[in-house]
N, C-alpha and C. Protein backbone atom coordinates (compact mmCIF):
# COMPACT_ATOMS: atom_id res chain seq x y z
N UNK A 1 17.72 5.06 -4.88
CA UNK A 1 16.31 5.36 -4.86
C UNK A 1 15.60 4.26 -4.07
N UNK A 2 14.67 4.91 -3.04
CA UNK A 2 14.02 3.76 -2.11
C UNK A 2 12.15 3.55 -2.88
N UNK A 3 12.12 2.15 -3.35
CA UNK A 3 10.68 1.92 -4.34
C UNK A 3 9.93 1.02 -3.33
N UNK A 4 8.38 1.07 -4.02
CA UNK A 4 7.59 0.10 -3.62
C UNK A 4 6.40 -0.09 -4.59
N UNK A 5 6.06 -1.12 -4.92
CA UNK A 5 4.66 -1.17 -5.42
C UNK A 5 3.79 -1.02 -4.81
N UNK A 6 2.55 -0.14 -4.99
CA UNK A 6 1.36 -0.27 -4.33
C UNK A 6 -0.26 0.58 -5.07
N UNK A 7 -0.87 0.43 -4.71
CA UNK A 7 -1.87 0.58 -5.07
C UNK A 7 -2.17 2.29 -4.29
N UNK A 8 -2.35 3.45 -4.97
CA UNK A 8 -2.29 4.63 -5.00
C UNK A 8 -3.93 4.94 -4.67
N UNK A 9 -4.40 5.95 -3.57
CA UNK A 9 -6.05 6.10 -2.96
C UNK A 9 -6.26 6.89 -3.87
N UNK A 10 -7.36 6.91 -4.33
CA UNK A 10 -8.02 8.36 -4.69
C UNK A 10 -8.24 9.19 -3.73
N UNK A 11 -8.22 10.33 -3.76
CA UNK A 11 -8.14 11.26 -3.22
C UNK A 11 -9.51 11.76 -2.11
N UNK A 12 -10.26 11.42 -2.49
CA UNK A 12 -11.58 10.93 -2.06
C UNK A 12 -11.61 9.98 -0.66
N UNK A 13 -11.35 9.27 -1.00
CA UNK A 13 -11.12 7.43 -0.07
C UNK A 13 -9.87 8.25 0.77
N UNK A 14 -8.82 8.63 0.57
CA UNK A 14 -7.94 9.01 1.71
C UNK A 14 -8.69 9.99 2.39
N UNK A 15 -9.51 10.93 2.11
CA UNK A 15 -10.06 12.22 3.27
C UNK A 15 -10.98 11.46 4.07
N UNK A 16 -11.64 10.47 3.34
CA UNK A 16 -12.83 9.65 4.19
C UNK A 16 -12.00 8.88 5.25
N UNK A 17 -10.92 8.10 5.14
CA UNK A 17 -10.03 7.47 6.01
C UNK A 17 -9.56 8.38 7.22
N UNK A 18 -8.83 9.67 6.81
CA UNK A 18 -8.45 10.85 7.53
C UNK A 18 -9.40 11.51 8.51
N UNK A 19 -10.69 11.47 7.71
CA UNK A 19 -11.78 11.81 8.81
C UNK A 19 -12.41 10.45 9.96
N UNK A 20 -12.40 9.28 9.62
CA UNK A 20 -13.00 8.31 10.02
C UNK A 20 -11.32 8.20 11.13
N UNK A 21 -9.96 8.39 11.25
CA UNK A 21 -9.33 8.18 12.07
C UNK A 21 -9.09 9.34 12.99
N UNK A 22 -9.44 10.57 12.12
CA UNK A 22 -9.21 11.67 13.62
C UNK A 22 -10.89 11.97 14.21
N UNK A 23 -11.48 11.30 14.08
CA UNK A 23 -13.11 11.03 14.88
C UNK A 23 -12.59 10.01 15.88
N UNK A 24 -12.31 8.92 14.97
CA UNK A 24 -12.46 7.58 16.26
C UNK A 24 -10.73 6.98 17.37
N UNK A 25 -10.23 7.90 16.35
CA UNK A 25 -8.70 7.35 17.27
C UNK A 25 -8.49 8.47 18.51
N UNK A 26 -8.01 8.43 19.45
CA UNK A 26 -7.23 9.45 19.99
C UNK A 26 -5.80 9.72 20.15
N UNK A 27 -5.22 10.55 20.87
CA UNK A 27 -3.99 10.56 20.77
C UNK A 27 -2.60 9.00 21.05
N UNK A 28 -1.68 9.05 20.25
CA UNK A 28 -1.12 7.57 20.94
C UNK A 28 -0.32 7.31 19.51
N UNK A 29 0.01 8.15 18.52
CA UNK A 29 0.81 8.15 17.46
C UNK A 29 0.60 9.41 16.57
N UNK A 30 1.60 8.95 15.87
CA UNK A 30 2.04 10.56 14.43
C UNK A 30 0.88 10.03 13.62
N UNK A 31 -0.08 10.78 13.23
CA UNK A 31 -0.90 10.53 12.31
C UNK A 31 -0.08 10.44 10.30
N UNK A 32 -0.19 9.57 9.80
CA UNK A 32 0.17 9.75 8.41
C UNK A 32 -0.64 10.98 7.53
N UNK A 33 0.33 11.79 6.95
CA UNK A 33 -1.02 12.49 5.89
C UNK A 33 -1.66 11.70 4.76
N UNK A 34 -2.69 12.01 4.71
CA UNK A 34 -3.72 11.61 3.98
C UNK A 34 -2.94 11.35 2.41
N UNK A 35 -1.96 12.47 2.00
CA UNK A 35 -1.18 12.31 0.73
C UNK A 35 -0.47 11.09 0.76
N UNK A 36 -0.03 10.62 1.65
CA UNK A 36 1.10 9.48 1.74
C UNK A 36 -0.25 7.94 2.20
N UNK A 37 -0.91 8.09 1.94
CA UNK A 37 -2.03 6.55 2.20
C UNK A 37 -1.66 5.85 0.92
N UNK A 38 -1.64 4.56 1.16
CA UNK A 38 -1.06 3.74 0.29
C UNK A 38 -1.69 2.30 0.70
N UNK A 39 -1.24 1.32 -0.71
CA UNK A 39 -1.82 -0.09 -0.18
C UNK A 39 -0.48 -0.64 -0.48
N UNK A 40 0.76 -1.21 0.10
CA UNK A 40 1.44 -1.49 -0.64
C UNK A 40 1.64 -3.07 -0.98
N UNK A 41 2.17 -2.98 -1.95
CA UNK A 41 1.73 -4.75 -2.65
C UNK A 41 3.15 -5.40 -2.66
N UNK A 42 4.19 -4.83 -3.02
CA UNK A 42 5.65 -5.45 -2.81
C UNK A 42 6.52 -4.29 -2.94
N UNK A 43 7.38 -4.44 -1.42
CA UNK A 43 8.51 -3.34 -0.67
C UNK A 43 9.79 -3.83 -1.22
N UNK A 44 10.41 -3.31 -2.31
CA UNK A 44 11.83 -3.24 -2.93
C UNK A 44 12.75 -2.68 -2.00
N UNK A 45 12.88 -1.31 -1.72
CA UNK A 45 13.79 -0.89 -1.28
C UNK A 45 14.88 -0.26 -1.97
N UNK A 46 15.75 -0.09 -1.88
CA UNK A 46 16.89 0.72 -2.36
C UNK A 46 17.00 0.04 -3.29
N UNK A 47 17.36 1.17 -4.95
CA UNK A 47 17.30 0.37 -6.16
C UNK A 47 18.15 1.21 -6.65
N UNK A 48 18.84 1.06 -7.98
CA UNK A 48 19.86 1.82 -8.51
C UNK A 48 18.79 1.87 -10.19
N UNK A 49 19.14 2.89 -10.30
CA UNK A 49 18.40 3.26 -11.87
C UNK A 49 18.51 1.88 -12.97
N UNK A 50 19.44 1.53 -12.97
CA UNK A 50 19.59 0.49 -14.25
C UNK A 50 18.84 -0.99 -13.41
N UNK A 51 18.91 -1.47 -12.53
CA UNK A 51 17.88 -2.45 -12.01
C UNK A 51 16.45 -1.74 -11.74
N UNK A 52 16.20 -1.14 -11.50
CA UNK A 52 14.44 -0.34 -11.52
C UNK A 52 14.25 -0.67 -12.93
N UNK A 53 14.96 0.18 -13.67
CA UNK A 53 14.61 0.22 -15.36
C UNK A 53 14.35 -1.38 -15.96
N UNK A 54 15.33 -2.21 -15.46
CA UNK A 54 15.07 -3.91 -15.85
C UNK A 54 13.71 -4.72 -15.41
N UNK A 55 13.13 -3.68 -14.12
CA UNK A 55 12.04 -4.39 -12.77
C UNK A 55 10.89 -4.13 -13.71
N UNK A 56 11.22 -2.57 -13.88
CA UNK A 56 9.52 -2.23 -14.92
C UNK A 56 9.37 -3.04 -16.29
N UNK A 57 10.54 -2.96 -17.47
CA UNK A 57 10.60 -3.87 -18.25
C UNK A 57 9.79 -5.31 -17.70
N UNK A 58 10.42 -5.92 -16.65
CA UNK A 58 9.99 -7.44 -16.39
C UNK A 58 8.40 -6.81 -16.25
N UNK A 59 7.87 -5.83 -15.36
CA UNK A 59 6.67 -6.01 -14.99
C UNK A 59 5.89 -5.72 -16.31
N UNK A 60 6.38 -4.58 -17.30
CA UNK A 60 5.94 -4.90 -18.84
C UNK A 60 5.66 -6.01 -19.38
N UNK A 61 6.97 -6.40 -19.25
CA UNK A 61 6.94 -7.97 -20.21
C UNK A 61 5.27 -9.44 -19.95
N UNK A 62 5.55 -8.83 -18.30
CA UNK A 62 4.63 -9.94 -17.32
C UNK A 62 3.33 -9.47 -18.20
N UNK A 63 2.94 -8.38 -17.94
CA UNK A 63 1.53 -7.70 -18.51
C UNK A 63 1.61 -7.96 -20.07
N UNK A 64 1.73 -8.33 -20.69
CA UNK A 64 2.00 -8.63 -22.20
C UNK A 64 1.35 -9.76 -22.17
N UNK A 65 1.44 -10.54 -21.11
CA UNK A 65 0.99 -11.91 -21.09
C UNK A 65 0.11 -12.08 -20.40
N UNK A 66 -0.04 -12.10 -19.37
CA UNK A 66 -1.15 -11.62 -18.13
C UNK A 66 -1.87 -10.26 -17.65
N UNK A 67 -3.20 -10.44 -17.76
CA UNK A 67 -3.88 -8.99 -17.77
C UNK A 67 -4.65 -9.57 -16.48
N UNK A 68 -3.91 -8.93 -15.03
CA UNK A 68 -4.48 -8.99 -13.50
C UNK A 68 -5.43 -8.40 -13.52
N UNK A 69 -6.03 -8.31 -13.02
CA UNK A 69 -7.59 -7.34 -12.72
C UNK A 69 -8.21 -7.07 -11.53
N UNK A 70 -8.40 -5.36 -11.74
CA UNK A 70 -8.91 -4.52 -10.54
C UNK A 70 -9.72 -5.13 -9.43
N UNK A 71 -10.23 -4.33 -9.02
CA UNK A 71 -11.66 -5.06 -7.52
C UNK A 71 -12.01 -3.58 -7.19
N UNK A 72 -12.48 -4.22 -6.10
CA UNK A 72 -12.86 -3.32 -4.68
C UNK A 72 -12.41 -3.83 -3.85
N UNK A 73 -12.08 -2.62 -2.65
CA UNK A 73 -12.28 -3.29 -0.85
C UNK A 73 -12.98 -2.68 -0.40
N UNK A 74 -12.96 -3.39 0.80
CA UNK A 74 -14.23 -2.56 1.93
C UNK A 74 -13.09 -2.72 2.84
N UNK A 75 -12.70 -1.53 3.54
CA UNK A 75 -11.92 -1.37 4.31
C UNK A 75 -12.60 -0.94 5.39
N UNK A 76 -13.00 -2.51 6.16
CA UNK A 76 -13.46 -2.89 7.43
C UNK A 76 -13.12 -3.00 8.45
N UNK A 77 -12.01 -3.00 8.73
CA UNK A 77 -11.13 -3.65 10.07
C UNK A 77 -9.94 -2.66 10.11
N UNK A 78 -9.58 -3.03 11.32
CA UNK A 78 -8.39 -2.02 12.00
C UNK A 78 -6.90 -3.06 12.59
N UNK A 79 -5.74 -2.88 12.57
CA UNK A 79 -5.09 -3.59 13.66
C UNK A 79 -4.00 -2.90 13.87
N UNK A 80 -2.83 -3.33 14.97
CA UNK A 80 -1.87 -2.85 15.14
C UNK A 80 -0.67 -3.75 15.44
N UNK A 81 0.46 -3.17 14.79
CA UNK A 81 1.51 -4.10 14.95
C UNK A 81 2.63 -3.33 15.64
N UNK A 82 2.77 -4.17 16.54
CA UNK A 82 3.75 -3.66 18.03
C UNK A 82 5.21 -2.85 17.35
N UNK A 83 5.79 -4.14 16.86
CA UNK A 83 6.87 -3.96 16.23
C UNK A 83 7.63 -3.04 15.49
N UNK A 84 7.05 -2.59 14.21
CA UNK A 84 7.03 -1.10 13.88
C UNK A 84 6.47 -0.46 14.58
N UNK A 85 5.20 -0.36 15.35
CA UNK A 85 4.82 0.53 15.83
C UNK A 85 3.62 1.56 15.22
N UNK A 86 2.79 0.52 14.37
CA UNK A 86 1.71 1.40 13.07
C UNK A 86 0.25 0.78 13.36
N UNK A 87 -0.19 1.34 13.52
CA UNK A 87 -2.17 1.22 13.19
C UNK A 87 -2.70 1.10 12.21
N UNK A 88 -3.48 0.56 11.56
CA UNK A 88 -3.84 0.72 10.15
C UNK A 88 -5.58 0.20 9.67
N UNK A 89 -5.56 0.65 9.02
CA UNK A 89 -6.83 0.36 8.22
C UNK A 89 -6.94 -0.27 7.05
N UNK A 90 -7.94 -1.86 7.13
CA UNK A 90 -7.60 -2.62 5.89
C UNK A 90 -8.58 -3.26 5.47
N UNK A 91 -8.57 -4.18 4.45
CA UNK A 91 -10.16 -4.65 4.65
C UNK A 91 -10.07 -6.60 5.58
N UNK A 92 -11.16 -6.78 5.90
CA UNK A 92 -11.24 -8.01 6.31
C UNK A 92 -11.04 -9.38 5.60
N UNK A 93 -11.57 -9.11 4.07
CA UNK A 93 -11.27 -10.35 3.07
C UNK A 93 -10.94 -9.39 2.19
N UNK A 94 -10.07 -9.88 0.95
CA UNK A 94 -10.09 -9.35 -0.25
C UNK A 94 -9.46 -10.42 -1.28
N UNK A 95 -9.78 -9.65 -2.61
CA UNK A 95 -9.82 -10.54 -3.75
C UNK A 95 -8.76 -11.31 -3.77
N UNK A 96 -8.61 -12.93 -4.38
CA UNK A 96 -7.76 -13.53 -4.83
C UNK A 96 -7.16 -13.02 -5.90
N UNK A 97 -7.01 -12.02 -6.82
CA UNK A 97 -5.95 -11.40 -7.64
C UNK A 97 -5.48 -10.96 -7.08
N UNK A 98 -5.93 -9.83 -6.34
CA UNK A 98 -4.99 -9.13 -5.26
C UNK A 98 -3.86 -9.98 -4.88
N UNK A 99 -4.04 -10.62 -4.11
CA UNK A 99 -3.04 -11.58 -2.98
C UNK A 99 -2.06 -11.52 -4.53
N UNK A 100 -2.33 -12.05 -5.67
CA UNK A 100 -1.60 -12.64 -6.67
C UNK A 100 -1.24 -11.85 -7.08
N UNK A 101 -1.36 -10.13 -7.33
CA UNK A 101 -0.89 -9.75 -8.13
C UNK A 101 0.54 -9.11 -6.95
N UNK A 102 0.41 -8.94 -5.81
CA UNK A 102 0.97 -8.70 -4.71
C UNK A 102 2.41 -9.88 -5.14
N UNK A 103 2.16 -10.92 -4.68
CA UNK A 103 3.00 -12.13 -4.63
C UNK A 103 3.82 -12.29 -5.99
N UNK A 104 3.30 -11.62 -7.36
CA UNK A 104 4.31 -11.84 -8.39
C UNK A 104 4.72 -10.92 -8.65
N UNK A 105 4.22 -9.24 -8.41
CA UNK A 105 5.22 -8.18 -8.22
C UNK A 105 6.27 -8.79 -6.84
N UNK A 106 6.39 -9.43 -5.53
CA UNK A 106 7.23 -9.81 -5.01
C UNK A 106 8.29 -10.04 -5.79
N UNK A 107 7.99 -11.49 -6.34
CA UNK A 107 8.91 -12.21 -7.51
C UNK A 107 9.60 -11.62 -8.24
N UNK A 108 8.42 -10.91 -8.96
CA UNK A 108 9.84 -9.42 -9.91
C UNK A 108 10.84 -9.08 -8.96
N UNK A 109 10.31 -8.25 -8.06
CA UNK A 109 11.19 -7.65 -7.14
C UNK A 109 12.97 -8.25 -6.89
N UNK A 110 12.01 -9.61 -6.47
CA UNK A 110 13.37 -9.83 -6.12
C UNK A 110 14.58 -10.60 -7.22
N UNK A 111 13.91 -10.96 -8.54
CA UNK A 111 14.22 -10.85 -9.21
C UNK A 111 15.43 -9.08 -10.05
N UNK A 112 15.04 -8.52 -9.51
CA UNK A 112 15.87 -7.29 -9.60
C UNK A 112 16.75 -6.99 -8.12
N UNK A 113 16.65 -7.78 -7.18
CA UNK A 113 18.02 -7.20 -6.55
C UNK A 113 17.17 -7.01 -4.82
N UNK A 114 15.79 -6.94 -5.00
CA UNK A 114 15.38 -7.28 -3.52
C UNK A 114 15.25 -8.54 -2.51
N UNK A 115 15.15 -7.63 -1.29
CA UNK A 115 15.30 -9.19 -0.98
C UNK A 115 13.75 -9.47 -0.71
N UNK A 116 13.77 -10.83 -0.42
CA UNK A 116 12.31 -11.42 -0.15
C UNK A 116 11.79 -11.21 0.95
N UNK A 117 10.54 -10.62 0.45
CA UNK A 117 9.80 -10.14 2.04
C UNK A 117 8.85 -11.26 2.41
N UNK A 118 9.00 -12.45 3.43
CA UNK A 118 8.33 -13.55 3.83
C UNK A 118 7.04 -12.61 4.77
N UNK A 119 6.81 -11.72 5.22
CA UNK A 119 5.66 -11.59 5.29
C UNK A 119 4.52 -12.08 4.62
N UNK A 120 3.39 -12.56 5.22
CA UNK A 120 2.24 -12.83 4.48
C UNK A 120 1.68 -11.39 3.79
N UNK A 121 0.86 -11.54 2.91
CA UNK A 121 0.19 -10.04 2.30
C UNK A 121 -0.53 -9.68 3.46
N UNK A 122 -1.42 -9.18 3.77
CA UNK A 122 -1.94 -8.26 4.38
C UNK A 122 -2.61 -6.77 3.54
N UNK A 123 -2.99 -6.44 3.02
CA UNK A 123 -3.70 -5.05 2.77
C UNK A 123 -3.97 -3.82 3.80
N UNK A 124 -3.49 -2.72 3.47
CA UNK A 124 -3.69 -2.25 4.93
C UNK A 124 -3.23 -1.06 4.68
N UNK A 125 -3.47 0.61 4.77
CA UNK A 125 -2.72 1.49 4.72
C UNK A 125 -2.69 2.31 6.39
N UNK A 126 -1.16 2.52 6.58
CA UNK A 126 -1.18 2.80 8.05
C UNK A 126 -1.59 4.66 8.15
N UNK A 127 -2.11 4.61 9.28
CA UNK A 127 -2.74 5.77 9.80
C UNK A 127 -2.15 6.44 10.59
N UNK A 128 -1.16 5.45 11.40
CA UNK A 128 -1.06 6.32 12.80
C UNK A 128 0.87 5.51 12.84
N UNK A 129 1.56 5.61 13.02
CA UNK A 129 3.15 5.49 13.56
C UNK A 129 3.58 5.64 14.86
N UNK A 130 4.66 5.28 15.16
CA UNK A 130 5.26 5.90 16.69
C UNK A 130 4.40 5.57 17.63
N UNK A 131 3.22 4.48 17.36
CA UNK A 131 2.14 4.21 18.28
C UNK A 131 3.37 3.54 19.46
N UNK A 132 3.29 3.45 20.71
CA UNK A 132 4.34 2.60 21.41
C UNK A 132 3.59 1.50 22.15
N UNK A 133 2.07 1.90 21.95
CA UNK A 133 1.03 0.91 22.18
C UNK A 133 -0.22 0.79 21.29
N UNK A 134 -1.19 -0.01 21.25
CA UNK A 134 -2.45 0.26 20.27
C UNK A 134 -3.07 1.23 20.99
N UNK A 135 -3.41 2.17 20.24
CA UNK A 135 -4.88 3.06 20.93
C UNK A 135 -5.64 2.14 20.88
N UNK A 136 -6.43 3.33 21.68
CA UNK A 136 -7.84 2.56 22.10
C UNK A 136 -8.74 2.12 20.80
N UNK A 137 -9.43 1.09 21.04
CA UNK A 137 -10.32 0.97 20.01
C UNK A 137 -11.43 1.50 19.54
N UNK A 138 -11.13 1.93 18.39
CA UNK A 138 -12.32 2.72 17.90
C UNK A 138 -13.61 2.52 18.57
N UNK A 139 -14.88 3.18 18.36
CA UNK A 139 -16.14 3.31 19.46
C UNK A 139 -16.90 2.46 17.65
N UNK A 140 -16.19 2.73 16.33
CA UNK A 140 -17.29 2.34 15.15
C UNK A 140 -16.03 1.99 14.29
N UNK A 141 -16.00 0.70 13.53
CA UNK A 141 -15.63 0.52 12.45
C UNK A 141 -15.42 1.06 11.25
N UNK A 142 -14.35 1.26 10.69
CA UNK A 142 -14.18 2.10 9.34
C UNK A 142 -15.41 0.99 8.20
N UNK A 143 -15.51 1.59 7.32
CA UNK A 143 -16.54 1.05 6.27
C UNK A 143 -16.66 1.43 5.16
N UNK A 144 -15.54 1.54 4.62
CA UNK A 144 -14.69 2.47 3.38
C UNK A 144 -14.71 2.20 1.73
N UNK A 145 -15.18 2.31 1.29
CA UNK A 145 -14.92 0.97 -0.11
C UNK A 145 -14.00 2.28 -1.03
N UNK A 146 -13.12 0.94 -1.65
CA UNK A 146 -12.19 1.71 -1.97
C UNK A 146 -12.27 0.63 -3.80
N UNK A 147 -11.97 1.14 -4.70
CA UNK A 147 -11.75 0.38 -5.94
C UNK A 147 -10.11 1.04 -6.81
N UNK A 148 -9.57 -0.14 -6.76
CA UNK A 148 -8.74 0.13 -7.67
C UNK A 148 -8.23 -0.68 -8.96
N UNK A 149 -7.97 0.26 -9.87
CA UNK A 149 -7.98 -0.11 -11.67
C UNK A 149 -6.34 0.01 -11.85
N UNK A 150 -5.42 0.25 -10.92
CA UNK A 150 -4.22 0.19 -11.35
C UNK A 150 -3.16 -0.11 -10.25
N UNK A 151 -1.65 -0.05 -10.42
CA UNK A 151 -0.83 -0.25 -9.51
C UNK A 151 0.46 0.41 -10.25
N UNK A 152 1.13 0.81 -9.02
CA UNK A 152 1.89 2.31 -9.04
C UNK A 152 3.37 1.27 -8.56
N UNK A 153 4.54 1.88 -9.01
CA UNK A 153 5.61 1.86 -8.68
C UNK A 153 6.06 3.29 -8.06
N UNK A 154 5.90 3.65 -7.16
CA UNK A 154 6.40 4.66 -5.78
C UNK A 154 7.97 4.49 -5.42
N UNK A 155 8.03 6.22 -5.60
CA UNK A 155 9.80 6.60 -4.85
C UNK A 155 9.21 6.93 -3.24
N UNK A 156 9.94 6.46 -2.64
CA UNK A 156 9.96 7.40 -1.15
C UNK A 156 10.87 7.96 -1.21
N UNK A 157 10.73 9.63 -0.75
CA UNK A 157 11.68 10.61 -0.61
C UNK A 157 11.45 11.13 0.76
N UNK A 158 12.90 11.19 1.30
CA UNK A 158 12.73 11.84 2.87
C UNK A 158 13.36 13.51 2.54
N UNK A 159 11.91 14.45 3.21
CA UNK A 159 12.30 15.85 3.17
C UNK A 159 12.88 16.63 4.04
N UNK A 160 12.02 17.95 4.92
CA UNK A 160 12.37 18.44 5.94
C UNK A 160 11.05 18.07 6.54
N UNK A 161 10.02 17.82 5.65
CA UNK A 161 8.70 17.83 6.22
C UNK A 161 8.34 16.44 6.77
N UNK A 162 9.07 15.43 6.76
CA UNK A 162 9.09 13.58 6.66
C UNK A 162 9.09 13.33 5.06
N UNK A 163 8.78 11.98 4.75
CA UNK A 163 8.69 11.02 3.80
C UNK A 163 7.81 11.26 3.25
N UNK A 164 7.95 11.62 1.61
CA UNK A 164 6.66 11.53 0.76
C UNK A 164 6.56 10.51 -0.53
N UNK A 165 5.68 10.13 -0.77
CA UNK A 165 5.64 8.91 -1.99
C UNK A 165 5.49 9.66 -3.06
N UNK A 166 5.77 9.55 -4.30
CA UNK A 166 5.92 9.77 -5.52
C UNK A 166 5.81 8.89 -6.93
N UNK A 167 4.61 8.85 -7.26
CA UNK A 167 4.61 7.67 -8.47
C UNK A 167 5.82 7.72 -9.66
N UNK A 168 6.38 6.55 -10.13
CA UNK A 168 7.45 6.05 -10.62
C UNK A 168 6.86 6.05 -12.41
N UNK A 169 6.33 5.16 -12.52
CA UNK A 169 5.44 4.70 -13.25
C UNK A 169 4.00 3.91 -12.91
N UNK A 170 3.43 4.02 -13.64
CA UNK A 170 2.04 3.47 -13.31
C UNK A 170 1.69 2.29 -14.47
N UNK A 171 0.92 1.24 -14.10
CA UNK A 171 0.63 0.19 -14.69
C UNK A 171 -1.30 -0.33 -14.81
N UNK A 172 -2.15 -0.22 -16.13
CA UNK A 172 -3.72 -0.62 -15.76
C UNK A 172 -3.94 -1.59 -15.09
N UNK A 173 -4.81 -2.31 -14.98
CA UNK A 173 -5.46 -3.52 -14.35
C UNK A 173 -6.66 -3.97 -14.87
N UNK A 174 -7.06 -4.85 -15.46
CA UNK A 174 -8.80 -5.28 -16.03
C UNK A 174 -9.60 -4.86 -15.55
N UNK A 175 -10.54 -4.48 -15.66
CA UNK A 175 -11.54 -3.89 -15.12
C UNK A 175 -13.04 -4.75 -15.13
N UNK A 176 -13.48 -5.28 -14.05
CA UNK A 176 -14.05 -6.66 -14.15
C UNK A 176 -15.54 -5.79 -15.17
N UNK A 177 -16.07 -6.55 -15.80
CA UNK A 177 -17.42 -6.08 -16.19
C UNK A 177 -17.27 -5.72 -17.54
């Protein structure tokens, strides 16, 4: 089974994204569907049932003790990374839990059998794939606010149709206020 943690859109916030990228992008990649928008916080990868089952336990156990807490973003900014080959939409600053709650789901992770992803965090759900260059730049900035109260453990499953995400289990988050 291929997992990831991440933070799951409302359904809402992905059509606003979907509309705000087929207005301002033009052609120059596979657009993502709007179902598959994601924030992801730490990329596991291939897991076998009895280490997943130990990962959620640990992330149980963690929450027993530590209660992380939600936010908002404003998903302001755009960029593109050559390498994969993805466009995305993210915000410009975001909360210091975030970053943290990102960086110790890492830890679990690899604590169960992943390896360590030295990427810095970043926030960002991609829009566009197979880009082989950046499109052009948008003519207006996305300006999106997005809030989230929880974080998702996600299967990726490859179909006939591409890759779809699938929540695993789901986990709350504090809710500031």
């Amino acid at each position: 089974m291929r997992v990831f943690f991440g933070l799951e859109l409302p359904a809402e916030v992905a059509m606003q994204i979907a509309d705000w990228r087929d207005r301002q992008l033009g052609p120059g990649g596979r657009p993502v569907a709007p179902a598959n928008f994601h924030i992801t916080l730490a990329f596991i990868g291939e897991i076998a049932p009895g280490p997943q089952e130990r990962l959620c336990l640990a992330v149980d156990g963690w929450l027993e003790q530590v209660r992380p807490r939600g936010g908002q973003l404003m998903l302001d900014c755009t960029g593109y990374w050559p390498r994969p080959g993805i466009y995305w939409v993210g915000p410009r600053t975001w909360p210091e839990p975030l970053s943290q709650l990102a960086h110790k789901l890492r830890q679990l992770a690899v604590g169960a059998g992943a390896r360590r992803d030295r990427n810095p965090f970043q926030p960002h759900i991609t829009v566009l794939r197979n880009c082989p260059t950046a499109p052009a730049a948008p003519v207006t900035q996305p300006a999106i606010r997005l809030s989230y109260r929880d974080f998702t453990l996600f299967e990726s499953r490859q179909g006939k149709a591409g890759v779809s995400y699938h929540p695993v289990q789901q986990w709350e988050l504090a809710w500031p206020g």
